[in-house]
PDB file of N, CA and C in Angstrom:
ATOM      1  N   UNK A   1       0.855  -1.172   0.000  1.00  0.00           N
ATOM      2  CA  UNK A   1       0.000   0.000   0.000  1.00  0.00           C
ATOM      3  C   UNK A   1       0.899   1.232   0.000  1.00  0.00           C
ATOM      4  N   UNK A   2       0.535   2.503  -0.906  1.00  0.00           N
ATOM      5  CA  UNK A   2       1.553   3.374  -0.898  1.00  0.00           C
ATOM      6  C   UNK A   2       0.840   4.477   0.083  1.00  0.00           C
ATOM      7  N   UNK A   3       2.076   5.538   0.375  1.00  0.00           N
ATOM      8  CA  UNK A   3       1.692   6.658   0.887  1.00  0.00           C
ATOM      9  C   UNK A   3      -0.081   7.422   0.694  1.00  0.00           C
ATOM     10  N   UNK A   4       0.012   7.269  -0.681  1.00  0.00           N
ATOM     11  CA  UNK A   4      -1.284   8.374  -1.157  1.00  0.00           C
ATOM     12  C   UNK A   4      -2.411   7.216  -1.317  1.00  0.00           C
ATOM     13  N   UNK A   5      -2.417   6.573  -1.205  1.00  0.00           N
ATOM     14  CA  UNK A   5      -3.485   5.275  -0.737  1.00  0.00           C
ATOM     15  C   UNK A   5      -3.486   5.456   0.409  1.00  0.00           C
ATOM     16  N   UNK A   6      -2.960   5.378   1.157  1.00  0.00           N
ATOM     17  CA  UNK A   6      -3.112   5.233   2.786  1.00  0.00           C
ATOM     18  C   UNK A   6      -3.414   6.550   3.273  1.00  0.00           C
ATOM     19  N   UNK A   7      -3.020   7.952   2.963  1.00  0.00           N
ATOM     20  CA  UNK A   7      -3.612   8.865   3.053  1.00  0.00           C
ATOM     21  C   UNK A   7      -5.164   8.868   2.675  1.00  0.00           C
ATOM     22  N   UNK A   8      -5.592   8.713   1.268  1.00  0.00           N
ATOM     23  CA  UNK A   8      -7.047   8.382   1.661  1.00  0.00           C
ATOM     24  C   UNK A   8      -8.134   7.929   2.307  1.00  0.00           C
ATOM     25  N   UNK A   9      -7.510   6.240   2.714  1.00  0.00           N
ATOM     26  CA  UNK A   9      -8.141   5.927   3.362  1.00  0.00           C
ATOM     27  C   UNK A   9      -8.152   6.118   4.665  1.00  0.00           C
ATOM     28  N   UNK A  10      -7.458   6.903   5.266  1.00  0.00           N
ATOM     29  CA  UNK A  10      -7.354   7.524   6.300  1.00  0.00           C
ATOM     30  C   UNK A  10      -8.323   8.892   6.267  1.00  0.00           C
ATOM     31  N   UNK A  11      -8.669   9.368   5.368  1.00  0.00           N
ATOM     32  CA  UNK A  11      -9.187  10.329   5.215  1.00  0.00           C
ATOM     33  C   UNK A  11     -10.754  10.038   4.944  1.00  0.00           C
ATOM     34  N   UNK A  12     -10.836   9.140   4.246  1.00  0.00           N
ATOM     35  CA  UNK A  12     -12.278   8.625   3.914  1.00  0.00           C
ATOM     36  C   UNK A  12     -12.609   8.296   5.556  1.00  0.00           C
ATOM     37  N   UNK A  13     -11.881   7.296   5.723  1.00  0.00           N
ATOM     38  CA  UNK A  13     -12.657   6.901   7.557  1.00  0.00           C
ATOM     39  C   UNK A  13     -13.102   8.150   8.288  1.00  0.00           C
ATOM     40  N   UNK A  14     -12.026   9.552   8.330  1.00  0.00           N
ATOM     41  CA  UNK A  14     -12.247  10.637   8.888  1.00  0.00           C
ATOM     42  C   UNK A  14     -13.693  11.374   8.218  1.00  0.00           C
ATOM     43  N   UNK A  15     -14.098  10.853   6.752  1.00  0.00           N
ATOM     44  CA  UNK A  15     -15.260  11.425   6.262  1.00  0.00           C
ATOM     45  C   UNK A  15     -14.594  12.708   5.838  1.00  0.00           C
ATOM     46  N   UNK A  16     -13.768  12.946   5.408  1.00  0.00           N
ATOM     47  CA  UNK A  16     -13.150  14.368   4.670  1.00  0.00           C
ATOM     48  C   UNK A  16     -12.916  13.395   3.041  1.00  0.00           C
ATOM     49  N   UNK A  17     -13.114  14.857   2.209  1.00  0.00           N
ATOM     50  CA  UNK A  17     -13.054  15.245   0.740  1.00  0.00           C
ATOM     51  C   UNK A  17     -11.752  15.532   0.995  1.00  0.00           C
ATOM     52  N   UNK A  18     -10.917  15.508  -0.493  1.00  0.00           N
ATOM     53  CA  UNK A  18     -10.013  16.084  -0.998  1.00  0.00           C
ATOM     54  C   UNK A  18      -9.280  15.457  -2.139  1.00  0.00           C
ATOM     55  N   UNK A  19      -8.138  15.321  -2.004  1.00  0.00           N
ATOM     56  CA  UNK A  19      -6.452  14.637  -2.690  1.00  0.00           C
ATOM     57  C   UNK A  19      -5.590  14.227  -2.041  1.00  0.00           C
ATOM     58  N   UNK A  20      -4.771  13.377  -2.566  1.00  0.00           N
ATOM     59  CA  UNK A  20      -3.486  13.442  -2.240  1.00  0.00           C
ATOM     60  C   UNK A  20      -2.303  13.161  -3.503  1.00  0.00           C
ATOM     61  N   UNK A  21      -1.177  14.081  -4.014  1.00  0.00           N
ATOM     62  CA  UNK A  21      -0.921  13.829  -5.082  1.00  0.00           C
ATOM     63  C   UNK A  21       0.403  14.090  -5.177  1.00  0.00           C
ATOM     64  N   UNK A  22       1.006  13.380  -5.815  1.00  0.00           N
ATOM     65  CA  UNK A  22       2.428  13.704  -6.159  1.00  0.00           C
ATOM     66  C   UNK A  22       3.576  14.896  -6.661  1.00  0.00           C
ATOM     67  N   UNK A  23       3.679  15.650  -6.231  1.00  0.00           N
ATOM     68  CA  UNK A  23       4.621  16.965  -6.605  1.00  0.00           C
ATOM     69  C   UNK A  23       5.950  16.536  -7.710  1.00  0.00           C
ATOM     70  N   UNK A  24       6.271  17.221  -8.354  1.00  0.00           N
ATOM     71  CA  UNK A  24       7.093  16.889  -8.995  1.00  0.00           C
ATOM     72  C   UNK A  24       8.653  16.676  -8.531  1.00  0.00           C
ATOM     73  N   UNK A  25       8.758  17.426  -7.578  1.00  0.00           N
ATOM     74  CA  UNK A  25       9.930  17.496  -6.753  1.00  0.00           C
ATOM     75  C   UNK A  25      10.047  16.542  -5.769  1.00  0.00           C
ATOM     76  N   UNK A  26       9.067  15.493  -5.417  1.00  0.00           N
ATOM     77  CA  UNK A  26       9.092  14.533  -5.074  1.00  0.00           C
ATOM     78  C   UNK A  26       8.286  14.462  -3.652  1.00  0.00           C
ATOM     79  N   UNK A  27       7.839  15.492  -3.378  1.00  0.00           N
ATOM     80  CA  UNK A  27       6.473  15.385  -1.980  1.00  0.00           C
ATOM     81  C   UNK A  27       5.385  14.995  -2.410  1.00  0.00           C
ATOM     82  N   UNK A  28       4.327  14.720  -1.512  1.00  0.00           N
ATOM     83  CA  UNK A  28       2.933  14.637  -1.528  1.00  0.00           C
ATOM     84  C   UNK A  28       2.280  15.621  -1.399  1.00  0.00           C
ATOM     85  N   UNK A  29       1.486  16.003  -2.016  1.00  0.00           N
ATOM     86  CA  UNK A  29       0.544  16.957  -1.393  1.00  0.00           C
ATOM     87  C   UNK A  29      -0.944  16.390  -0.641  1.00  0.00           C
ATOM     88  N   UNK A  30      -1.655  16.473   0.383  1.00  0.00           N
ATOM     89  CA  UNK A  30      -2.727  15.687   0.712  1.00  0.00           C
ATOM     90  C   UNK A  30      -3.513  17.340   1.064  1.00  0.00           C
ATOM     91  N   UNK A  31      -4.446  17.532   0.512  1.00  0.00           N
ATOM     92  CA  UNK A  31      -5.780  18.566   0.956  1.00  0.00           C
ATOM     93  C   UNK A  31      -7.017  17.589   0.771  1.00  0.00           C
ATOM     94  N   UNK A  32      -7.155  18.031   2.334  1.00  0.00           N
ATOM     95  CA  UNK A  32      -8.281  17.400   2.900  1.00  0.00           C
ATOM     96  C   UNK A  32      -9.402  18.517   3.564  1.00  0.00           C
ATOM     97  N   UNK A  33     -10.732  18.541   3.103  1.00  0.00           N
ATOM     98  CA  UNK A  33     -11.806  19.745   3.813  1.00  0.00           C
ATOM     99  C   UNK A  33     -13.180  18.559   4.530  1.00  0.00           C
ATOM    100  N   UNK A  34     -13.244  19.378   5.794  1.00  0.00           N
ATOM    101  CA  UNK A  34     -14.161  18.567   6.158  1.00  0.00           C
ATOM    102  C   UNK A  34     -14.293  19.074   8.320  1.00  0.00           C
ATOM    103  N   UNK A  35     -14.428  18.714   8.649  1.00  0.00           N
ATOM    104  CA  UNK A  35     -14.842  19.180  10.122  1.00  0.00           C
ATOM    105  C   UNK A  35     -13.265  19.400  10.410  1.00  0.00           C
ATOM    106  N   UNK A  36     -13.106  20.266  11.134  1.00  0.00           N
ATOM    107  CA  UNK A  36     -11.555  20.724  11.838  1.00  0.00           C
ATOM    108  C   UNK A  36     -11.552  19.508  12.592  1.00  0.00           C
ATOM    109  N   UNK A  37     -11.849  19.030  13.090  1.00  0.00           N
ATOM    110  CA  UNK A  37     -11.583  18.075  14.138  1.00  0.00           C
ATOM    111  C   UNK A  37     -11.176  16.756  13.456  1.00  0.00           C
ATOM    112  N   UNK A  38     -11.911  16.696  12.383  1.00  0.00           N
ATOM    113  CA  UNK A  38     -11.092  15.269  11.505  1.00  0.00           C
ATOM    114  C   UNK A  38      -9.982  15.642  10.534  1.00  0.00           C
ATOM    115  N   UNK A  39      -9.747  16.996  10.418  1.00  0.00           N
ATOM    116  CA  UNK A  39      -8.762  17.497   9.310  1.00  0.00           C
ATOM    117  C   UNK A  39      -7.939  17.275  10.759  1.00  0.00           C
ATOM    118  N   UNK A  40      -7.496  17.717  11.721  1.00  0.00           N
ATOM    119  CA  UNK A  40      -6.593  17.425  12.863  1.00  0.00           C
ATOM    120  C   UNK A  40      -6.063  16.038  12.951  1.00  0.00           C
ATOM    121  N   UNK A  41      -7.814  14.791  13.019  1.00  0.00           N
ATOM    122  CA  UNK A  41      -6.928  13.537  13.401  1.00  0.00           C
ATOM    123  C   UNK A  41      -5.976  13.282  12.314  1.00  0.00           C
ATOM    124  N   UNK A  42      -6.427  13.744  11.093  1.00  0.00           N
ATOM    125  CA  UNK A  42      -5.748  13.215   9.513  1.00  0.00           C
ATOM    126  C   UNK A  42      -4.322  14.188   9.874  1.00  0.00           C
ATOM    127  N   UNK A  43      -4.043  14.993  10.345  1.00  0.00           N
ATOM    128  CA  UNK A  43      -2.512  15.242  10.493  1.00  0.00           C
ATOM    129  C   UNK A  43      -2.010  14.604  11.374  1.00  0.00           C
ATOM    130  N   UNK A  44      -2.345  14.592  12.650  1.00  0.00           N
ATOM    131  CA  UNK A  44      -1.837  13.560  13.839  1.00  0.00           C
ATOM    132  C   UNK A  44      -1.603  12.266  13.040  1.00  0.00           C
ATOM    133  N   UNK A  45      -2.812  11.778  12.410  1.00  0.00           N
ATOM    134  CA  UNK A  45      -2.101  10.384  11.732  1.00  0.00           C
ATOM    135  C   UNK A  45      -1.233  10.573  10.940  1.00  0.00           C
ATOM    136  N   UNK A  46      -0.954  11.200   9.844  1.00  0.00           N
ATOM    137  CA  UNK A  46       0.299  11.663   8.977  1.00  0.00           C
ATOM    138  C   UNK A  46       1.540  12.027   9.603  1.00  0.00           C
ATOM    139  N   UNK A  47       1.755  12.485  10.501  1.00  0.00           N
ATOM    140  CA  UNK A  47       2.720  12.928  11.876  1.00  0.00           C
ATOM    141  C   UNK A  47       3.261  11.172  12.369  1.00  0.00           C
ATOM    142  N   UNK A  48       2.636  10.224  12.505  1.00  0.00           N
ATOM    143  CA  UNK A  48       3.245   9.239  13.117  1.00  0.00           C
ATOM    144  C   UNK A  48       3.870   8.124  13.205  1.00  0.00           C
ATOM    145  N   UNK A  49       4.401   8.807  11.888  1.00  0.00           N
ATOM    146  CA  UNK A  49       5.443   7.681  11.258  1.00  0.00           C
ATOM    147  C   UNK A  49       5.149   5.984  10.907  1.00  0.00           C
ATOM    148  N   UNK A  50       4.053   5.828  11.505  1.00  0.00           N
ATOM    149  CA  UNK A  50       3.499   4.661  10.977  1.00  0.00           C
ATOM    150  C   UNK A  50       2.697   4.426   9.578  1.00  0.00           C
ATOM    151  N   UNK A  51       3.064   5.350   8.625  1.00  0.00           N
ATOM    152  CA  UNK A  51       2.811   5.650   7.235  1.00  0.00           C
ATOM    153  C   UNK A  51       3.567   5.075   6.389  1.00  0.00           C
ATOM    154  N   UNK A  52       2.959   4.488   5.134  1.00  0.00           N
ATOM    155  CA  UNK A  52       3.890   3.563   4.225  1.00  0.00           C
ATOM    156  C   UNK A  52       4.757   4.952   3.810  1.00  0.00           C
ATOM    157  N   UNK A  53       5.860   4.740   2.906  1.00  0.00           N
ATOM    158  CA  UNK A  53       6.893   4.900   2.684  1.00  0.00           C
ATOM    159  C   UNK A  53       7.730   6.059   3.814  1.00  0.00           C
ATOM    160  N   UNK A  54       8.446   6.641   3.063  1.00  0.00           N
ATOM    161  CA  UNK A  54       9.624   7.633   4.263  1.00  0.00           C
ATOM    162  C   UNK A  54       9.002   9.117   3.946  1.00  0.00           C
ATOM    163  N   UNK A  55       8.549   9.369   5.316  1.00  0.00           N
ATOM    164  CA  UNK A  55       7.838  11.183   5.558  1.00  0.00           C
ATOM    165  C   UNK A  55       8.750  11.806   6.590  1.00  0.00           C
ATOM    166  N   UNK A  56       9.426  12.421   6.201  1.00  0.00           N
ATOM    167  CA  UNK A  56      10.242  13.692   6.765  1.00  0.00           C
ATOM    168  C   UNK A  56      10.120  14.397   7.503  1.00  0.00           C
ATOM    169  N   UNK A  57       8.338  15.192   6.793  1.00  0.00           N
ATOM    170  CA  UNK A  57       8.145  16.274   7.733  1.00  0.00           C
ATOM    171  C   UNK A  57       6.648  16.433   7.227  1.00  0.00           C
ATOM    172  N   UNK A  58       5.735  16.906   7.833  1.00  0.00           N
ATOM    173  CA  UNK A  58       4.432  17.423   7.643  1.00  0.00           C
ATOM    174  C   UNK A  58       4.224  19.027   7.595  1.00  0.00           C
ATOM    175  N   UNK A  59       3.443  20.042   6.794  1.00  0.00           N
ATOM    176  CA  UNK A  59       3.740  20.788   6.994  1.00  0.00           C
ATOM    177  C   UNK A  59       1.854  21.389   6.841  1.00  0.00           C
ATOM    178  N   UNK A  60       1.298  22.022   7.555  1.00  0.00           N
ATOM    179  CA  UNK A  60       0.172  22.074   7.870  1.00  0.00           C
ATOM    180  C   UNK A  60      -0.186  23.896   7.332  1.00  0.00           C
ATOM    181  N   UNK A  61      -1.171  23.647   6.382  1.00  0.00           N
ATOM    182  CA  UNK A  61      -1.705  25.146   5.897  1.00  0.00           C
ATOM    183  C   UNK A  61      -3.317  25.022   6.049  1.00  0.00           C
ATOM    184  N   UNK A  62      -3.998  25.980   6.794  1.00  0.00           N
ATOM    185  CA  UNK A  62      -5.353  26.105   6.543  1.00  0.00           C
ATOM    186  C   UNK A  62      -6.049  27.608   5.941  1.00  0.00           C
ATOM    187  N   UNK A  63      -7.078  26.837   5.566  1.00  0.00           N
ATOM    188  CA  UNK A  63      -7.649  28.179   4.055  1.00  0.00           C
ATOM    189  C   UNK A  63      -9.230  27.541   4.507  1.00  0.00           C
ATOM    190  N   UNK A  64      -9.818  28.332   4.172  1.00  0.00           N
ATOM    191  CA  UNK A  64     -11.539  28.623   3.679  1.00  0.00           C
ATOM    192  C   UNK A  64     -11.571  27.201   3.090  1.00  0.00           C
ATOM    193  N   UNK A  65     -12.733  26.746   3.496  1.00  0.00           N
ATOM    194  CA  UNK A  65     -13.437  25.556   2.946  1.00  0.00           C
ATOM    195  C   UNK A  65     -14.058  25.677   1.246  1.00  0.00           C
ATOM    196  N   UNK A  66     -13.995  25.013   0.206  1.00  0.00           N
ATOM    197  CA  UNK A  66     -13.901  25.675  -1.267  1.00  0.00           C
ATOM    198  C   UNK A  66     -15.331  24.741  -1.142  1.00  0.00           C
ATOM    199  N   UNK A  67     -15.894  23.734  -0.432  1.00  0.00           N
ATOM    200  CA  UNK A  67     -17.159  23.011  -0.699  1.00  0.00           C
ATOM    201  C   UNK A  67     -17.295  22.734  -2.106  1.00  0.00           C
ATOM    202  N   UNK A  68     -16.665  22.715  -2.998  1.00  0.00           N
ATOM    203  CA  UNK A  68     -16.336  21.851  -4.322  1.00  0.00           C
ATOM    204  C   UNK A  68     -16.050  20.777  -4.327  1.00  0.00           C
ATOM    205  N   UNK A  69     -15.219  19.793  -3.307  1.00  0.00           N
ATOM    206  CA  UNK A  69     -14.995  18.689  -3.443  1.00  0.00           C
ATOM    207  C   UNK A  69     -15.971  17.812  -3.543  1.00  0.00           C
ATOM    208  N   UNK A  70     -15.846  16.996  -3.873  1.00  0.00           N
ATOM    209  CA  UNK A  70     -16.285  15.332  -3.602  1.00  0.00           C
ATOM    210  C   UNK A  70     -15.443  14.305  -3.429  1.00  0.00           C
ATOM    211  N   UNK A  71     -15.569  13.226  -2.483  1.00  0.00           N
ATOM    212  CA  UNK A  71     -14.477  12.407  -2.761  1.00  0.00           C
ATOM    213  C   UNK A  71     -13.570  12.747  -2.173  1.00  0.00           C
ATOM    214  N   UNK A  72     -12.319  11.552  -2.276  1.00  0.00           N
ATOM    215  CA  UNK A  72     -11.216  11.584  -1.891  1.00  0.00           C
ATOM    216  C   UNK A  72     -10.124  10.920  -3.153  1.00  0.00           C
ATOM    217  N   UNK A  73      -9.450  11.793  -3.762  1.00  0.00           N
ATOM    218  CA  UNK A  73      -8.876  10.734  -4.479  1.00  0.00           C
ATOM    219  C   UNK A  73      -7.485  10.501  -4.914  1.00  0.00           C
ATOM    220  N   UNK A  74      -6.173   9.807  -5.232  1.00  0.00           N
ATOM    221  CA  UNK A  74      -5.042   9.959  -5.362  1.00  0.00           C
ATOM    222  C   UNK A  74      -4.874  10.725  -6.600  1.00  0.00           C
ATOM    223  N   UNK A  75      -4.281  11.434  -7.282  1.00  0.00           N
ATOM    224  CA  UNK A  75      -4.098  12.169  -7.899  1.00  0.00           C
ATOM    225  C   UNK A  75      -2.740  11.664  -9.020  1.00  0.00           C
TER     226      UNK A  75
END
């Protein structure tokens, strides 16, 4: 199971919309919208190193809810 798989489904359980997708420079990007309180557990889980492949660092930005999404999906 890779990183951006396991980000989803981590995110689907939380019931948050978004992505998670590959940067060219070689990060993930994961945007996730949905109750603050499950956008939180979804970083705490990303934070704990018990994530498939090697994560470095997490880096946390919040913005206005765009309510466009649907879904969750790897990118």
């Amino acid at each position: 199971m890779g990183f951006r798989w396991w980000a989803r489904a981590r995110a689907l359980e939380l019931g948050l919309v978004g992505w998670a997708s590959n940067l060219a420079d070689g990060r993930v990007e994961v945007v996730a919208e949905g109750p603050r309180e499950s956008c939180e557990k979804l970083l705490s889980l990303l934070r704990t190193g018990d994530t498939p492949g090697h994560v470095e660092g997490v880096v946390e930005r919040w913005s206005d809810a765009k309510r466009g999404i649907a879904g969750f999906v790897e990118r």
